[in-house]
PDB file of N, CA and C in Angstrom:
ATOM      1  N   UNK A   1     -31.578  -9.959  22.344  1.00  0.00           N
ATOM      2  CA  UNK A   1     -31.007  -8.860  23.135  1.00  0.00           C
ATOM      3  C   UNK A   1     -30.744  -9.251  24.593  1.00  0.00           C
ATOM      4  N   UNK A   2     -31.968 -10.349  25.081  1.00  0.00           N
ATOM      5  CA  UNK A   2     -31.279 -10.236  26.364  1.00  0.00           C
ATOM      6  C   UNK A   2     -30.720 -11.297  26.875  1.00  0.00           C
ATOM      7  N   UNK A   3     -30.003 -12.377  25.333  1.00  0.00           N
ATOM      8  CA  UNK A   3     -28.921 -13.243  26.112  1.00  0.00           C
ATOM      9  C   UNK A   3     -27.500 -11.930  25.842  1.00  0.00           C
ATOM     10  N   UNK A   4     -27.293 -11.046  25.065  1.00  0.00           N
ATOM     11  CA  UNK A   4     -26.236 -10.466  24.587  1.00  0.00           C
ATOM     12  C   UNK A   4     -25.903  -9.730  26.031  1.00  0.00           C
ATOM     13  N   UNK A   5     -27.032  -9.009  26.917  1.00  0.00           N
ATOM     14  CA  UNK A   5     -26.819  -8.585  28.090  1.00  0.00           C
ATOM     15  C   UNK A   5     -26.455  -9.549  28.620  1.00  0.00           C
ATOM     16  N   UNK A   6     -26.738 -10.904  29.080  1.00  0.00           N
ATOM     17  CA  UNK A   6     -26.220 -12.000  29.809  1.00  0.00           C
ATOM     18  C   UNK A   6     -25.068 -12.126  29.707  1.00  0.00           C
ATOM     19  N   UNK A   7     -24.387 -12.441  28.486  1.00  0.00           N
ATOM     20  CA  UNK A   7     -23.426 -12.672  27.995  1.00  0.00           C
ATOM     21  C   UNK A   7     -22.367 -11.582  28.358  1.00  0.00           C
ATOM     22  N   UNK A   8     -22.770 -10.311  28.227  1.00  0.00           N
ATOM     23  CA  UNK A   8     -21.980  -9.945  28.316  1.00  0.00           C
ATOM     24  C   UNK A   8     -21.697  -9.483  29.749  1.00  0.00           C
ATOM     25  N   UNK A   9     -22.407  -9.572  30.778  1.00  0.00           N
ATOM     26  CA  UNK A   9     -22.375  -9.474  32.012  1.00  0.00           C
ATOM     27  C   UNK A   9     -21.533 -10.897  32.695  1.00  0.00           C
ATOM     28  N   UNK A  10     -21.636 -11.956  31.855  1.00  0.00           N
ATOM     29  CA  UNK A  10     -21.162 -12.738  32.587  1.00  0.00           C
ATOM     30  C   UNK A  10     -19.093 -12.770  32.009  1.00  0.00           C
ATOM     31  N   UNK A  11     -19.391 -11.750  31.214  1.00  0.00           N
ATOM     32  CA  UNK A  11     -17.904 -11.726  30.120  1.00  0.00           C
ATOM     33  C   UNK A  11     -16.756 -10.913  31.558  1.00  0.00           C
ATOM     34  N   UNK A  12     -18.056  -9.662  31.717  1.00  0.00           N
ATOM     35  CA  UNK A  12     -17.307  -8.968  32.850  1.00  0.00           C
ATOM     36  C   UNK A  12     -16.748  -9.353  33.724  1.00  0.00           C
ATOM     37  N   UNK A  13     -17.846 -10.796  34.448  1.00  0.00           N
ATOM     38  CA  UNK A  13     -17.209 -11.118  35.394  1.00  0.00           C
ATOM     39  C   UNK A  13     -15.798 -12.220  35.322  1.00  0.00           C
ATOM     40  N   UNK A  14     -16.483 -13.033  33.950  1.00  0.00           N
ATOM     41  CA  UNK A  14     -14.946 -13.652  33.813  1.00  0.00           C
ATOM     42  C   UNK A  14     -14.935 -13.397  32.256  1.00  0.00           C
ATOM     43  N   UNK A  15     -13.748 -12.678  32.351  1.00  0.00           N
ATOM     44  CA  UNK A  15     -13.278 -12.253  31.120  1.00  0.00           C
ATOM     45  C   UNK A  15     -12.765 -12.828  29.894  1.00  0.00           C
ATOM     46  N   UNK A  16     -11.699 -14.007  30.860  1.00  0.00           N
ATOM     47  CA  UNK A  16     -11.156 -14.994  30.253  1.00  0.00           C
ATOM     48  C   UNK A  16     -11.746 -16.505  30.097  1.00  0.00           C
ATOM     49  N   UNK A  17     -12.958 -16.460  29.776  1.00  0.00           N
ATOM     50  CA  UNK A  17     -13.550 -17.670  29.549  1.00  0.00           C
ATOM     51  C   UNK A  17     -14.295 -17.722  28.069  1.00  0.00           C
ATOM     52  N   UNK A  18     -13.579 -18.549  27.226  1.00  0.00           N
ATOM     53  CA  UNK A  18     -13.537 -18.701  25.938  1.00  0.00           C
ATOM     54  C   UNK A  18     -14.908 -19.369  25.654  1.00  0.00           C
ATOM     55  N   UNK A  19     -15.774 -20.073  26.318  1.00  0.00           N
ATOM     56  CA  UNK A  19     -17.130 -20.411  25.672  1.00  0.00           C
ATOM     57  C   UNK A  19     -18.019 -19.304  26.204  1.00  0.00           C
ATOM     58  N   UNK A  20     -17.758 -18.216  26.897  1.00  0.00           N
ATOM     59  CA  UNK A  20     -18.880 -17.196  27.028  1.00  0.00           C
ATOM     60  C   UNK A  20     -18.255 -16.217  25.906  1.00  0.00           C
ATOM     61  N   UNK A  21     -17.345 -15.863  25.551  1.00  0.00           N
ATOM     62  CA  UNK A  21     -16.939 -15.336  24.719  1.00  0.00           C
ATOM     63  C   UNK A  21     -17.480 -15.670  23.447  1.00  0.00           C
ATOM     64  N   UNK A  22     -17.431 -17.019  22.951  1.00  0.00           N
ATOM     65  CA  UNK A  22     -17.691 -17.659  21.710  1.00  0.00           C
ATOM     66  C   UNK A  22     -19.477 -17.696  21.657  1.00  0.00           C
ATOM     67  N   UNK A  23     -20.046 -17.491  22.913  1.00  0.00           N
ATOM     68  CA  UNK A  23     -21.598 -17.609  23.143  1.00  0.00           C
ATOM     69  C   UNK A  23     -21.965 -16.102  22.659  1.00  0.00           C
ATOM     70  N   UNK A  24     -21.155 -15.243  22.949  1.00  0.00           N
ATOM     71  CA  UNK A  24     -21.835 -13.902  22.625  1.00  0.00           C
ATOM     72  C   UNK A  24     -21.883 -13.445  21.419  1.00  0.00           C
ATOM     73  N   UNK A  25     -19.972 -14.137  20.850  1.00  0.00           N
ATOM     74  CA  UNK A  25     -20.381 -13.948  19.211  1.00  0.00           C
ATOM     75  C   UNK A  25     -20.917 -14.563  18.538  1.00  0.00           C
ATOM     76  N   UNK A  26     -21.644 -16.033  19.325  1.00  0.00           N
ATOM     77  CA  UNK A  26     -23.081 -16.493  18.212  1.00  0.00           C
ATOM     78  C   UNK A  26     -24.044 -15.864  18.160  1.00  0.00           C
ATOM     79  N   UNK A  27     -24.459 -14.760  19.379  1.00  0.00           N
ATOM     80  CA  UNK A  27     -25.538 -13.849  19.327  1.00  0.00           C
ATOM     81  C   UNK A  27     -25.078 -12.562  18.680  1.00  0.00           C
ATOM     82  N   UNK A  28     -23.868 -12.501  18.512  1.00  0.00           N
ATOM     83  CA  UNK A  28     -24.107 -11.498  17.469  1.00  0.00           C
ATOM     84  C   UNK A  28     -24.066 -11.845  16.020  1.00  0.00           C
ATOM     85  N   UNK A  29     -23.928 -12.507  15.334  1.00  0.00           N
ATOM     86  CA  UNK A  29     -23.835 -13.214  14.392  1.00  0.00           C
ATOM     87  C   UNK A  29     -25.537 -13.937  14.310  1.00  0.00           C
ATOM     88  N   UNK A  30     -26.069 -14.217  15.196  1.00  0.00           N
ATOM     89  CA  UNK A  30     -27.235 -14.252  15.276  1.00  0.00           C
ATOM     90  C   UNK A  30     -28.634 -13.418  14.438  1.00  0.00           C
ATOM     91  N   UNK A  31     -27.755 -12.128  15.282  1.00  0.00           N
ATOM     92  CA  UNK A  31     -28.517 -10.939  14.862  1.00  0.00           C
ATOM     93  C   UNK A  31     -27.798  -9.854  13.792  1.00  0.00           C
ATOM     94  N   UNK A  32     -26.665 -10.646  13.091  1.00  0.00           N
ATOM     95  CA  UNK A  32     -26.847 -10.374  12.260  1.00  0.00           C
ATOM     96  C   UNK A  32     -25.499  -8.858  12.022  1.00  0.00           C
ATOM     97  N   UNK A  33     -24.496  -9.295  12.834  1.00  0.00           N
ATOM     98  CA  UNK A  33     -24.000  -8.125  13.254  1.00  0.00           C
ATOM     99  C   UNK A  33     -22.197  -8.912  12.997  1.00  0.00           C
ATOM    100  N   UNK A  34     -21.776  -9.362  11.880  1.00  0.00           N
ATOM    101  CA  UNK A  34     -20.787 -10.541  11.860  1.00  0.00           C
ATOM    102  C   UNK A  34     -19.415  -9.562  11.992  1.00  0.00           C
ATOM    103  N   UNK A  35     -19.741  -8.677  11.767  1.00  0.00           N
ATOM    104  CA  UNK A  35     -18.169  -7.712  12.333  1.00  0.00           C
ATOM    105  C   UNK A  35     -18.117  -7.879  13.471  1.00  0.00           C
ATOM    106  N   UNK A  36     -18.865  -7.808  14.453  1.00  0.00           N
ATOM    107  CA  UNK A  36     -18.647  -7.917  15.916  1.00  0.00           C
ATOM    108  C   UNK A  36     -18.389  -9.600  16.311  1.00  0.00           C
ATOM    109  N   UNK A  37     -19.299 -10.304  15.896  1.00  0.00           N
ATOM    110  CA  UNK A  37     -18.675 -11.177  16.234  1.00  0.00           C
ATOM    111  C   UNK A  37     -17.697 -12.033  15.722  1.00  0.00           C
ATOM    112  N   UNK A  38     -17.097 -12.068  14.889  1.00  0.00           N
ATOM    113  CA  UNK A  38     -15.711 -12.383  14.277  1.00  0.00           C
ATOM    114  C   UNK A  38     -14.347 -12.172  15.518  1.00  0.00           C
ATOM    115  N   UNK A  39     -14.275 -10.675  16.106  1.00  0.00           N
ATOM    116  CA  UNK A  39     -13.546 -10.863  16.864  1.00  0.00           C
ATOM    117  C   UNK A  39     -13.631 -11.722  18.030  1.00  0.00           C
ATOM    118  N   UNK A  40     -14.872 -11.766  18.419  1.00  0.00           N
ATOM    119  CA  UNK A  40     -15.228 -12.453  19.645  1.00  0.00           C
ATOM    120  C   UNK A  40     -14.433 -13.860  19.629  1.00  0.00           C
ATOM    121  N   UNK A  41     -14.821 -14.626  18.267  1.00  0.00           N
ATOM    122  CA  UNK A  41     -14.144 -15.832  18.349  1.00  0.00           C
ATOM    123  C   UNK A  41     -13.001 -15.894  18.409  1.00  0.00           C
ATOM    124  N   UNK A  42     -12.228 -15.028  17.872  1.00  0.00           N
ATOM    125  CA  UNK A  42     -10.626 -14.694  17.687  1.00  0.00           C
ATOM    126  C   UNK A  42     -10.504 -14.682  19.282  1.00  0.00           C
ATOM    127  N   UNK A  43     -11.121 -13.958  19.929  1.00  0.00           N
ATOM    128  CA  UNK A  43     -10.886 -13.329  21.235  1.00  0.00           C
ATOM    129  C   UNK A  43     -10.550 -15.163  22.012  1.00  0.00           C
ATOM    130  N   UNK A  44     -11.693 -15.836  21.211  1.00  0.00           N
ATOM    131  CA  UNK A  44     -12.028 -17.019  22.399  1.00  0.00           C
ATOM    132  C   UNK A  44     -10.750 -17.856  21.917  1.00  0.00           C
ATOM    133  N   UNK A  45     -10.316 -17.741  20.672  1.00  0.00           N
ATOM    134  CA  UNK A  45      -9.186 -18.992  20.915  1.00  0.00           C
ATOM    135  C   UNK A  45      -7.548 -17.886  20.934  1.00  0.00           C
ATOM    136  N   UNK A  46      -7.832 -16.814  21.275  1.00  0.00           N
ATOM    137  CA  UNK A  46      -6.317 -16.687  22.127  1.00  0.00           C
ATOM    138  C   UNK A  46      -6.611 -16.705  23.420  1.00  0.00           C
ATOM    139  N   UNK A  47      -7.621 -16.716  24.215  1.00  0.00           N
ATOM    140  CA  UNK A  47      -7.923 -17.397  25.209  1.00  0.00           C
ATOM    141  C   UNK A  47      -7.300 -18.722  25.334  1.00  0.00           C
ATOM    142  N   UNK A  48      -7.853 -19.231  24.318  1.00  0.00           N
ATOM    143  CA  UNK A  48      -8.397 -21.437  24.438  1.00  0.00           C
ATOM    144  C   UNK A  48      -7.363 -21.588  22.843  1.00  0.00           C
ATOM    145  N   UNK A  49      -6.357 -21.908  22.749  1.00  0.00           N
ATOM    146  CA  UNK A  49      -5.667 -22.239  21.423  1.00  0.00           C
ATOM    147  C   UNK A  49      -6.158 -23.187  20.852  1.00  0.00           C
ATOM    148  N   UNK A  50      -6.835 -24.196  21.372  1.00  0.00           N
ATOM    149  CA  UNK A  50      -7.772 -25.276  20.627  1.00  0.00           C
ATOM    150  C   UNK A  50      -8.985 -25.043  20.926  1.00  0.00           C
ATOM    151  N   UNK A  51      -9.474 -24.195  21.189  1.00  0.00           N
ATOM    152  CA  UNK A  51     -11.431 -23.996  21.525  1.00  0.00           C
ATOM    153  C   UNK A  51     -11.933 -24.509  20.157  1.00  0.00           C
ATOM    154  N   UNK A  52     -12.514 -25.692  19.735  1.00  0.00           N
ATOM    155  CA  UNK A  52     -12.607 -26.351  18.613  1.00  0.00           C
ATOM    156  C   UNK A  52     -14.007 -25.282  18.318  1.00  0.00           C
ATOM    157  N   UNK A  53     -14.846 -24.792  18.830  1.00  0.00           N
ATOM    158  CA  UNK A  53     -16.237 -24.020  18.644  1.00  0.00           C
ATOM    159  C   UNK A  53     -16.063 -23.066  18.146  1.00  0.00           C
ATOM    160  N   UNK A  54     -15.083 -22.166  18.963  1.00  0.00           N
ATOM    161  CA  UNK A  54     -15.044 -20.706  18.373  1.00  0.00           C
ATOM    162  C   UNK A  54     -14.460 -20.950  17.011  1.00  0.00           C
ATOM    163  N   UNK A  55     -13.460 -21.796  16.429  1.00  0.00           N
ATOM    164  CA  UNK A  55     -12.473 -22.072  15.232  1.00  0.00           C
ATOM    165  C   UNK A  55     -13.989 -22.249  14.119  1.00  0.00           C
ATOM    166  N   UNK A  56     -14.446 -23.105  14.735  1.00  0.00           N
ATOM    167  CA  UNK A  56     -15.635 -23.166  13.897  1.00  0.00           C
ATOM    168  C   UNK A  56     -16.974 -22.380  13.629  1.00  0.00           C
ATOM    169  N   UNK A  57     -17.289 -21.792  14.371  1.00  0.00           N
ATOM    170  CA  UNK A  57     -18.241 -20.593  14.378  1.00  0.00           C
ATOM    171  C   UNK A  57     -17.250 -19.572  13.101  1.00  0.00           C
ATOM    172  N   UNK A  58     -15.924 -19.422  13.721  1.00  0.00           N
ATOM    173  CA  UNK A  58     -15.081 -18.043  12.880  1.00  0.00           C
ATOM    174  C   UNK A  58     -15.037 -18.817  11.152  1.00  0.00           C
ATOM    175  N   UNK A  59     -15.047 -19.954  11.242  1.00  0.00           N
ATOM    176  CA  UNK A  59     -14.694 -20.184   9.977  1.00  0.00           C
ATOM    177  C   UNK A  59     -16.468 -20.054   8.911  1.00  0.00           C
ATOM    178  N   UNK A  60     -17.678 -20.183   9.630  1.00  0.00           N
ATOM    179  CA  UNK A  60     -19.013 -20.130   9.394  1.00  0.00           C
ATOM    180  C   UNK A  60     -19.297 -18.777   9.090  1.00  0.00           C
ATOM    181  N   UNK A  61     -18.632 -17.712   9.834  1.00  0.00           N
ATOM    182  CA  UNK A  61     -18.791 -16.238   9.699  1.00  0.00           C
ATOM    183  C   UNK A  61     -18.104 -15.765   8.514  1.00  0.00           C
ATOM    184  N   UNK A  62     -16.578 -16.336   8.248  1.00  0.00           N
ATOM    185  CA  UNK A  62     -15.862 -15.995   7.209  1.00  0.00           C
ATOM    186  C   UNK A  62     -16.834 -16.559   5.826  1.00  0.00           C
ATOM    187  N   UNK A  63     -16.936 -17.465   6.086  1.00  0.00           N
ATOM    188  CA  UNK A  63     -17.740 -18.066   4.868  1.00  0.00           C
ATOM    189  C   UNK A  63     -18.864 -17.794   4.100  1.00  0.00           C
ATOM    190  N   UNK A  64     -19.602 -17.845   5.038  1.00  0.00           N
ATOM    191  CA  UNK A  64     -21.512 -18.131   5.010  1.00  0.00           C
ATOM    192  C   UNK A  64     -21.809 -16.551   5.272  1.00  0.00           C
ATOM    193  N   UNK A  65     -21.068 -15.557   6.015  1.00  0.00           N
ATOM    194  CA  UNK A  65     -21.464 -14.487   6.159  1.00  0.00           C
ATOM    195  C   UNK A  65     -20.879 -13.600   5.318  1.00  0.00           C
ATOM    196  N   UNK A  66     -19.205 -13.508   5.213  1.00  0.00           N
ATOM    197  CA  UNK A  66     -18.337 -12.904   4.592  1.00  0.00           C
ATOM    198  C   UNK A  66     -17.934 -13.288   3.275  1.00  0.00           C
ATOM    199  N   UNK A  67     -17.991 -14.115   2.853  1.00  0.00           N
ATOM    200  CA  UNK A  67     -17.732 -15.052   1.652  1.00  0.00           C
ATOM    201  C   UNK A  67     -15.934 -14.789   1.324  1.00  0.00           C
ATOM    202  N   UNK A  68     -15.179 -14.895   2.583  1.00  0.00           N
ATOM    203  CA  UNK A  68     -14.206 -14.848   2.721  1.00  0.00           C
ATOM    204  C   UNK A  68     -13.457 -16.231   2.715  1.00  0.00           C
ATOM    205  N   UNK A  69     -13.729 -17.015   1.515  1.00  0.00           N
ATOM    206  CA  UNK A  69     -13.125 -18.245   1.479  1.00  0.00           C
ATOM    207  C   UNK A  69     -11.779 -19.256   2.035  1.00  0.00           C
ATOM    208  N   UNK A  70     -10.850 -18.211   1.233  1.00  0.00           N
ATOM    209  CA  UNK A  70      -9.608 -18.264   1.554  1.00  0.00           C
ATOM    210  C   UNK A  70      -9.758 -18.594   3.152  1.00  0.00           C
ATOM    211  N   UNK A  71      -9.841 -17.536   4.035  1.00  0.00           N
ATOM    212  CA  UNK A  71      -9.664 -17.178   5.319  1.00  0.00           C
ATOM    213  C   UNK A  71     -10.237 -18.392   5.718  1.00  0.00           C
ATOM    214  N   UNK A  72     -11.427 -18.662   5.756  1.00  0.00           N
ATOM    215  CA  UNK A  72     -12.424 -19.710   6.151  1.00  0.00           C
ATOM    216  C   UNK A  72     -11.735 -21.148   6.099  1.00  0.00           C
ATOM    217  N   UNK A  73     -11.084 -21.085   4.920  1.00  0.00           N
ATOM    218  CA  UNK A  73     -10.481 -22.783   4.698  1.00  0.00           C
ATOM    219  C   UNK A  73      -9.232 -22.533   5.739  1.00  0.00           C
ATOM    220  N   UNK A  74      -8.401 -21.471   5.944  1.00  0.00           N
ATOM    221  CA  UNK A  74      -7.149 -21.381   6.337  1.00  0.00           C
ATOM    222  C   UNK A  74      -7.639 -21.729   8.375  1.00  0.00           C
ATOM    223  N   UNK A  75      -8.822 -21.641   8.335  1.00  0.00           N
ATOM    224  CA  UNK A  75      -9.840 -21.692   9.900  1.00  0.00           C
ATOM    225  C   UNK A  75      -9.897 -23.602   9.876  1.00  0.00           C
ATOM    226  N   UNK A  76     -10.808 -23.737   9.110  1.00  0.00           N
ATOM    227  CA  UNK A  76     -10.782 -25.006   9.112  1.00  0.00           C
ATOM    228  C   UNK A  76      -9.902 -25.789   8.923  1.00  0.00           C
ATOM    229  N   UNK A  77      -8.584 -25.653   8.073  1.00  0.00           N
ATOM    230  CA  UNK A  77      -6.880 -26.659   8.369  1.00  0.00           C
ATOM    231  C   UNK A  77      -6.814 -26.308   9.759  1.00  0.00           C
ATOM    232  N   UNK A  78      -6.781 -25.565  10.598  1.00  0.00           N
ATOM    233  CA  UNK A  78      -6.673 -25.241  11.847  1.00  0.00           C
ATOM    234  C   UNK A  78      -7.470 -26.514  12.867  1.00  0.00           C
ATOM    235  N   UNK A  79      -8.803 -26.090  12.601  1.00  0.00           N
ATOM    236  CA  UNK A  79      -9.810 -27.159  12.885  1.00  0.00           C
ATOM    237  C   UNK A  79      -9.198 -28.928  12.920  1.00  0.00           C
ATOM    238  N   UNK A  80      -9.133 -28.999  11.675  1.00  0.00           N
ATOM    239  CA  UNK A  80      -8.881 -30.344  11.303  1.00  0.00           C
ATOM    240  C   UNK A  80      -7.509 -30.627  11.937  1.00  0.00           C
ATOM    241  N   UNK A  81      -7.021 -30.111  12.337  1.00  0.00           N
ATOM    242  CA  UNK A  81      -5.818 -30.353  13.321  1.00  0.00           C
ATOM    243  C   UNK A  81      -6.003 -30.628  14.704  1.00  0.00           C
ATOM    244  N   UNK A  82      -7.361 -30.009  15.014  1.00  0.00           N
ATOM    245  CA  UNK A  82      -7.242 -30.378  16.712  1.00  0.00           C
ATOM    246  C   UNK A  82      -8.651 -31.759  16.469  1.00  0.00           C
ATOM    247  N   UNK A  83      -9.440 -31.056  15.665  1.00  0.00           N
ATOM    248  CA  UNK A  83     -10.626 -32.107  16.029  1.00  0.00           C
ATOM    249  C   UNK A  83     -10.518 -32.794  14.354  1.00  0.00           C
ATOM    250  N   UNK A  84      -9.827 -33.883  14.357  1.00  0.00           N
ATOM    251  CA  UNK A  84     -10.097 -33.948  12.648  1.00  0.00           C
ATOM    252  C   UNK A  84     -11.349 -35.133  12.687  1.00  0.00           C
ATOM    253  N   UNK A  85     -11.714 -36.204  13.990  1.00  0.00           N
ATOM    254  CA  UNK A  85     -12.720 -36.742  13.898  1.00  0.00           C
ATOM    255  C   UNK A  85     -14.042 -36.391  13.927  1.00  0.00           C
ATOM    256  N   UNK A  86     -14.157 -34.725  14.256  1.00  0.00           N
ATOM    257  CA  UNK A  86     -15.581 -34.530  14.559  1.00  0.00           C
ATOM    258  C   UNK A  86     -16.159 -34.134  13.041  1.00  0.00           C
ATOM    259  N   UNK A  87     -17.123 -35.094  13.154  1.00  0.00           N
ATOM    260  CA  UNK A  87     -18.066 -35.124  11.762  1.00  0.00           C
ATOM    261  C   UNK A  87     -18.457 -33.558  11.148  1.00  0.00           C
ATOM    262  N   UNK A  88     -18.563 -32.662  12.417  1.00  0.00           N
ATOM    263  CA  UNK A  88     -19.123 -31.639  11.945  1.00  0.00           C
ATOM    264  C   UNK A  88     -17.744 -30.576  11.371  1.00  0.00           C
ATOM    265  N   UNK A  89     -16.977 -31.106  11.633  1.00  0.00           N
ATOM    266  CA  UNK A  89     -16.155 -30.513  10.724  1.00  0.00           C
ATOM    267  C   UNK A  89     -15.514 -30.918   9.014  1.00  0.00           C
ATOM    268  N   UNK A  90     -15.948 -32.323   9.107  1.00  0.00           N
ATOM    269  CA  UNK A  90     -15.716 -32.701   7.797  1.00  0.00           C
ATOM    270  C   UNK A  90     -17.377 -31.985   6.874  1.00  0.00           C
ATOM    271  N   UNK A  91     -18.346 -31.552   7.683  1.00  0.00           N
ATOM    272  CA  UNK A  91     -19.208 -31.673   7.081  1.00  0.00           C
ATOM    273  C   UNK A  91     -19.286 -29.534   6.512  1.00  0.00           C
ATOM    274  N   UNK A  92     -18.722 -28.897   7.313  1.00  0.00           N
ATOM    275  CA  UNK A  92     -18.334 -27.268   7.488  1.00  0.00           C
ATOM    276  C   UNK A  92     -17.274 -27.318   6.194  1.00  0.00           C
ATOM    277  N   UNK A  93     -16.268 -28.305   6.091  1.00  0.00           N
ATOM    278  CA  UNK A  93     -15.495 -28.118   5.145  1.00  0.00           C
ATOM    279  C   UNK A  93     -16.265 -28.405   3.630  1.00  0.00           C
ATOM    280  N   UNK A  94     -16.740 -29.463   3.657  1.00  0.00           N
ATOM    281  CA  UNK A  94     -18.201 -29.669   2.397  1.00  0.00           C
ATOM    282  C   UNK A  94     -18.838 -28.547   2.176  1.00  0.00           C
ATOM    283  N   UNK A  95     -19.598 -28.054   2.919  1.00  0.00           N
ATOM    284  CA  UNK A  95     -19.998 -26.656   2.528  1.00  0.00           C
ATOM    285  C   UNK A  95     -19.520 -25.646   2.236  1.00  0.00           C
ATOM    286  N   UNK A  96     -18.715 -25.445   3.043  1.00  0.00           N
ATOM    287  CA  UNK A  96     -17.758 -23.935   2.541  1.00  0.00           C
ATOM    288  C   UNK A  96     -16.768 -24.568   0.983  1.00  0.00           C
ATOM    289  N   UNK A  97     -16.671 -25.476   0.523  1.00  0.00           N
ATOM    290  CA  UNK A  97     -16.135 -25.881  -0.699  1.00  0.00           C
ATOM    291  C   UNK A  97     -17.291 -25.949  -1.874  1.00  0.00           C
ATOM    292  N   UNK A  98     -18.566 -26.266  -1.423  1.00  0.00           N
ATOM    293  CA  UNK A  98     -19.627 -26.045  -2.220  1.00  0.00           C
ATOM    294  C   UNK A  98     -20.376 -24.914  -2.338  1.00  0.00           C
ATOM    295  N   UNK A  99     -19.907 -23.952  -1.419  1.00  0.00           N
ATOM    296  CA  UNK A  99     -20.227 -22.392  -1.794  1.00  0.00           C
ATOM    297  C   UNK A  99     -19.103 -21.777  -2.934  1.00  0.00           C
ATOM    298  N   UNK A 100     -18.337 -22.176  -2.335  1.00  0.00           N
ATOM    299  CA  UNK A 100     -17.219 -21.316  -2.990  1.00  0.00           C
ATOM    300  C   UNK A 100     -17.186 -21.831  -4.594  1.00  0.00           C
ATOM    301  N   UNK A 101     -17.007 -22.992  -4.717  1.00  0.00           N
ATOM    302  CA  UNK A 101     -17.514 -23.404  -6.064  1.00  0.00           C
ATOM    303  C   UNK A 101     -18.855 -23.113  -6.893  1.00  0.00           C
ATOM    304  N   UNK A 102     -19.779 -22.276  -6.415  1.00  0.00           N
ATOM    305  CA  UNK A 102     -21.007 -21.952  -6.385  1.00  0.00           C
ATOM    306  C   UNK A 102     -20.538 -20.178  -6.713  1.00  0.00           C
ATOM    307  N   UNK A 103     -19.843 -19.660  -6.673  1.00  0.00           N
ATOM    308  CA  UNK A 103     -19.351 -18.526  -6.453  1.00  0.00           C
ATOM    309  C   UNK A 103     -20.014 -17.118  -5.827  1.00  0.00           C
ATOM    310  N   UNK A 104     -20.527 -17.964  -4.618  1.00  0.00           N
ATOM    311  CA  UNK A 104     -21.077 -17.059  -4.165  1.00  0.00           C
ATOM    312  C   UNK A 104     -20.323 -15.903  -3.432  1.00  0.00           C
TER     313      UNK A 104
END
């Protein structure tokens, strides 16, 4: 609760800054609240069109929270376009392909 006050006090002051944005919807998603933060990340990459974090947090929420597959993979081709070397995205795409095959 009281990074979400942080967060969001520091949102006020700058509005347009895509890693406080993407910080608040890990705390809500945290706690458990993935409707709220879903937009947040959206919020952070029309901010940041490549914010490689928020792309990836949104595609973790669609997935792991929402079991919104489709959506999730259509997050990660996104991903793999700006960051296709970062390991942790080859490793987000492994999982969300081994859930979904899992049919969860």
């Amino acid at each position: 609760p009281r990074a979400q006050e942080l967060y969001e006090r520091l949102l006020k002051l700058d509005p347009k800054n895509p890693d406080v944005t993407t910080n608040l919807g890990i705390v809500h998603r945290s706690q458990g609240r993935f409707e709220q933060a879903l937009p947040l990340f959206r919020d952070a990459r029309a901010i940041d069109g490549a914010h490689w974090q928020a792309m990836f947090n949104e595609a973790v929420v669609l997935a792991f929270d929402l079991h919104d597959f489709a959506a999730a993979e259509s997050v990660i081709a996104e991903l793999r376009a700006i960051a296709s070397s970062n390991p942790d995205v080859g490793r987000l795409e492994g999982e969300v392909r081994r859930l979904r095959g899992a049919g969860v």
